[in-house]
Protein backbone atom coordinates (compact mmCIF):
# COMPACT_ATOMS: atom_id res chain seq x y z
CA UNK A 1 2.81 14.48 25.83
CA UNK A 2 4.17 11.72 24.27
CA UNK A 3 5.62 11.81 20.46
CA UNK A 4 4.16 10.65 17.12
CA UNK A 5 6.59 8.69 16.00
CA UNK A 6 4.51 8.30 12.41
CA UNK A 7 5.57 11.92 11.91
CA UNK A 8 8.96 12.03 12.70
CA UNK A 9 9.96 12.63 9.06
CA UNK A 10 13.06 9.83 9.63
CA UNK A 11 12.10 7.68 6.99
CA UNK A 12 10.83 3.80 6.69
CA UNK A 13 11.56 2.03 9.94
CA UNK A 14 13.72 -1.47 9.99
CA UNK A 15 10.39 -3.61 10.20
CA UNK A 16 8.52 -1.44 6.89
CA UNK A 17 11.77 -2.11 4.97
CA UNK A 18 12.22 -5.79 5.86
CA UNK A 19 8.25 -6.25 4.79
CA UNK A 20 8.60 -4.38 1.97
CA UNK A 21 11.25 -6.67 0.40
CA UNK A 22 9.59 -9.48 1.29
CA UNK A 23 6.55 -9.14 -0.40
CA UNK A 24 8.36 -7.32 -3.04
CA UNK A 25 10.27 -10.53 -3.07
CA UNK A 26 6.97 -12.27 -3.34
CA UNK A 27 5.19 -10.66 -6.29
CA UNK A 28 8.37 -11.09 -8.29
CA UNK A 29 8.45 -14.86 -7.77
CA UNK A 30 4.54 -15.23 -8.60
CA UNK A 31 4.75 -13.23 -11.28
CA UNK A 32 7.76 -14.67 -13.11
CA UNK A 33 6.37 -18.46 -11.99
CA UNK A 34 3.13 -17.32 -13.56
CA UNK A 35 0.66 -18.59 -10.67
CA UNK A 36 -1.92 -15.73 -11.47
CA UNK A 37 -5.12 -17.07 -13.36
CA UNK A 38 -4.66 -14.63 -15.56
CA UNK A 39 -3.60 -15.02 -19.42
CA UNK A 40 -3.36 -11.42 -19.65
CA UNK A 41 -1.51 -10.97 -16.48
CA UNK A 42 1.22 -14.29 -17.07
CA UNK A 43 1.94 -13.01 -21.06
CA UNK A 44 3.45 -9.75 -19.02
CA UNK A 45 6.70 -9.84 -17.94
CA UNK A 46 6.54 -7.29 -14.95
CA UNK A 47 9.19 -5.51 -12.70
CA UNK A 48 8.86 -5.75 -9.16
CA UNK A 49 11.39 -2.67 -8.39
CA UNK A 50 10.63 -1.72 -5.04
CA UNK A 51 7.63 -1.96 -2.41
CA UNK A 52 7.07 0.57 0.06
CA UNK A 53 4.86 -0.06 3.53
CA UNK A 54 2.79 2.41 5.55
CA UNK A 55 3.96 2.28 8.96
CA UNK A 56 1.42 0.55 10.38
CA UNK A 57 1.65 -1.68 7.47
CA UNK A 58 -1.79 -1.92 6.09
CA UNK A 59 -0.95 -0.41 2.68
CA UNK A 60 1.77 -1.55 0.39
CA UNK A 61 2.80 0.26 -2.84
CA UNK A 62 4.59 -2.08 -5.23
CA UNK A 63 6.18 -0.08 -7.64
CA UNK A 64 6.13 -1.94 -11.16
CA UNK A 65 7.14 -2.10 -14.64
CA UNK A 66 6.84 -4.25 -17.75
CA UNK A 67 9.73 -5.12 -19.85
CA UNK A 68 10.10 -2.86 -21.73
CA UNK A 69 8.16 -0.02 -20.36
CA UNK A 70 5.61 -1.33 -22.69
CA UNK A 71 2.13 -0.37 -21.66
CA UNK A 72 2.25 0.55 -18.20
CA UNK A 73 -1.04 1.06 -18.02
CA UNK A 74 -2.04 -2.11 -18.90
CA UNK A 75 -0.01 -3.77 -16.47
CA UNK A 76 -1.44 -1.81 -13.62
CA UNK A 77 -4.72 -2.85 -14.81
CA UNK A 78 -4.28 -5.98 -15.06
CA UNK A 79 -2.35 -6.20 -11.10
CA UNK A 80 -4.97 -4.23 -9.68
CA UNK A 81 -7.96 -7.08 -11.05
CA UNK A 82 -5.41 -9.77 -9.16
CA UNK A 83 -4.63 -8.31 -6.72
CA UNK A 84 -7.07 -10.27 -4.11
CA UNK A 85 -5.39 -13.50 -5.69
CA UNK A 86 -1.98 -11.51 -4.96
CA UNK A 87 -2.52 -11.07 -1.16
CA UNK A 88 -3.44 -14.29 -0.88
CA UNK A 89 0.05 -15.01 -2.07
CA UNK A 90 1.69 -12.77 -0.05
CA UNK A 91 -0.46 -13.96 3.40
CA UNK A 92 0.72 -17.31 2.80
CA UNK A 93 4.41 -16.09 2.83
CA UNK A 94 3.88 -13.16 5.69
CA UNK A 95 3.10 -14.55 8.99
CA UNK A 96 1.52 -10.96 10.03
CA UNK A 97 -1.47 -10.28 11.73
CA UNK A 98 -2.72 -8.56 8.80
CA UNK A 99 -2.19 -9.05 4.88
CA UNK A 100 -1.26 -5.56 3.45
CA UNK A 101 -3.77 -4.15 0.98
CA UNK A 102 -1.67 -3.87 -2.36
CA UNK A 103 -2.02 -0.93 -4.47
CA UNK A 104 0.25 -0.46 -8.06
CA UNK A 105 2.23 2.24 -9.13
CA UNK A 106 4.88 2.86 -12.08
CA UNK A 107 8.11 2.64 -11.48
CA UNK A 108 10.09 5.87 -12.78
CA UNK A 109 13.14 5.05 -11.45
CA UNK A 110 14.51 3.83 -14.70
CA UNK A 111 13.25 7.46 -16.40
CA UNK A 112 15.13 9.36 -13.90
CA UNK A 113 18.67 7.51 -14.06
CA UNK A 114 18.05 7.94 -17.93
CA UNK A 115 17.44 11.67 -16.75
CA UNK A 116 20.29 11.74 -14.66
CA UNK A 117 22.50 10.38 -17.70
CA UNK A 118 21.48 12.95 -19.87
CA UNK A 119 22.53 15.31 -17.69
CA UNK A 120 25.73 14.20 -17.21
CA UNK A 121 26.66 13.82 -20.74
CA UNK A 122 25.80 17.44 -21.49
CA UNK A 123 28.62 18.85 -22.72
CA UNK A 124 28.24 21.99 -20.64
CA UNK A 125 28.17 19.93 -17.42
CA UNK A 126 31.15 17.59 -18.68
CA UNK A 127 33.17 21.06 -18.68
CA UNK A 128 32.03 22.13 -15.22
CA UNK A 129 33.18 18.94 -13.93
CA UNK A 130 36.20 18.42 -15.39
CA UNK A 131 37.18 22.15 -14.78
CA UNK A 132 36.45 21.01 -11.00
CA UNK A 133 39.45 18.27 -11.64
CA UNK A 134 41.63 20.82 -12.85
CA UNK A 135 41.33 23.32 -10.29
CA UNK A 136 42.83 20.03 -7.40
């Protein structure tokens, strides 16, 4: 019996990662050029941060936020009415045999590194780590 090799659990393969930046690559450059015929869509100034392919790479997930962090939902909104005008875009750019379909999400990277900071400059977890210099 041969292996699934979609459940492996080893994460995005070379090809999903190289496709991923690409048309992550490709929002950012429409969106900042402002080819969208949109006037709600080009007044936004929108984060491309990372897109993420299924393996068969059908789906992508562009995950995006507005300067800011100004309404998010809004943006998302906005993206999602474009986002045949998007592919299009992106199919121009992509020579695969299909254009993925594009779905939006919110990027909370930037909330978790903020997160993370806070942590860090706790002053209980300053001690613990600089008790853990000492102690070399």
């Amino acid at each position: 019996m041969s292996k699934n090799r979609f459940n492996e659990g080893t994460g995005p393969s070379q090809r999903q990662l190289r496709v991923g930046e690409l048309i992550r690559r490709t929002l950012s450059d429409v969106l900042m050029r402002g080819e969208i015929h949109d006037p709600d869509l080009n007044r936004m100034s929108i984060t491309v941060g990372e897109v993420r392919t299924s393996p068969d790479l059908k789906i992508a997930t562009a995950y995006v936020l507005p300067l800011g962090g100004k309404n998010p939902d809004e943006a998302i909104k906005a993206l999602a009415r474009n986002k045949h005008e998007l592919r299009r875009f992106i199919g121009k750019v992509t020579n695969l045999k299909f254009t993925p379909d594009l779905r939006f999400m919110i990027d909370e990277t930037f909330d978790q590194m903020d997160a993370t900071r806070r942590l860090f400059s706790d002053e209980t977890v300053q001690r613990d780590i600089h008790a853990g210099d000492e102690e070399k």
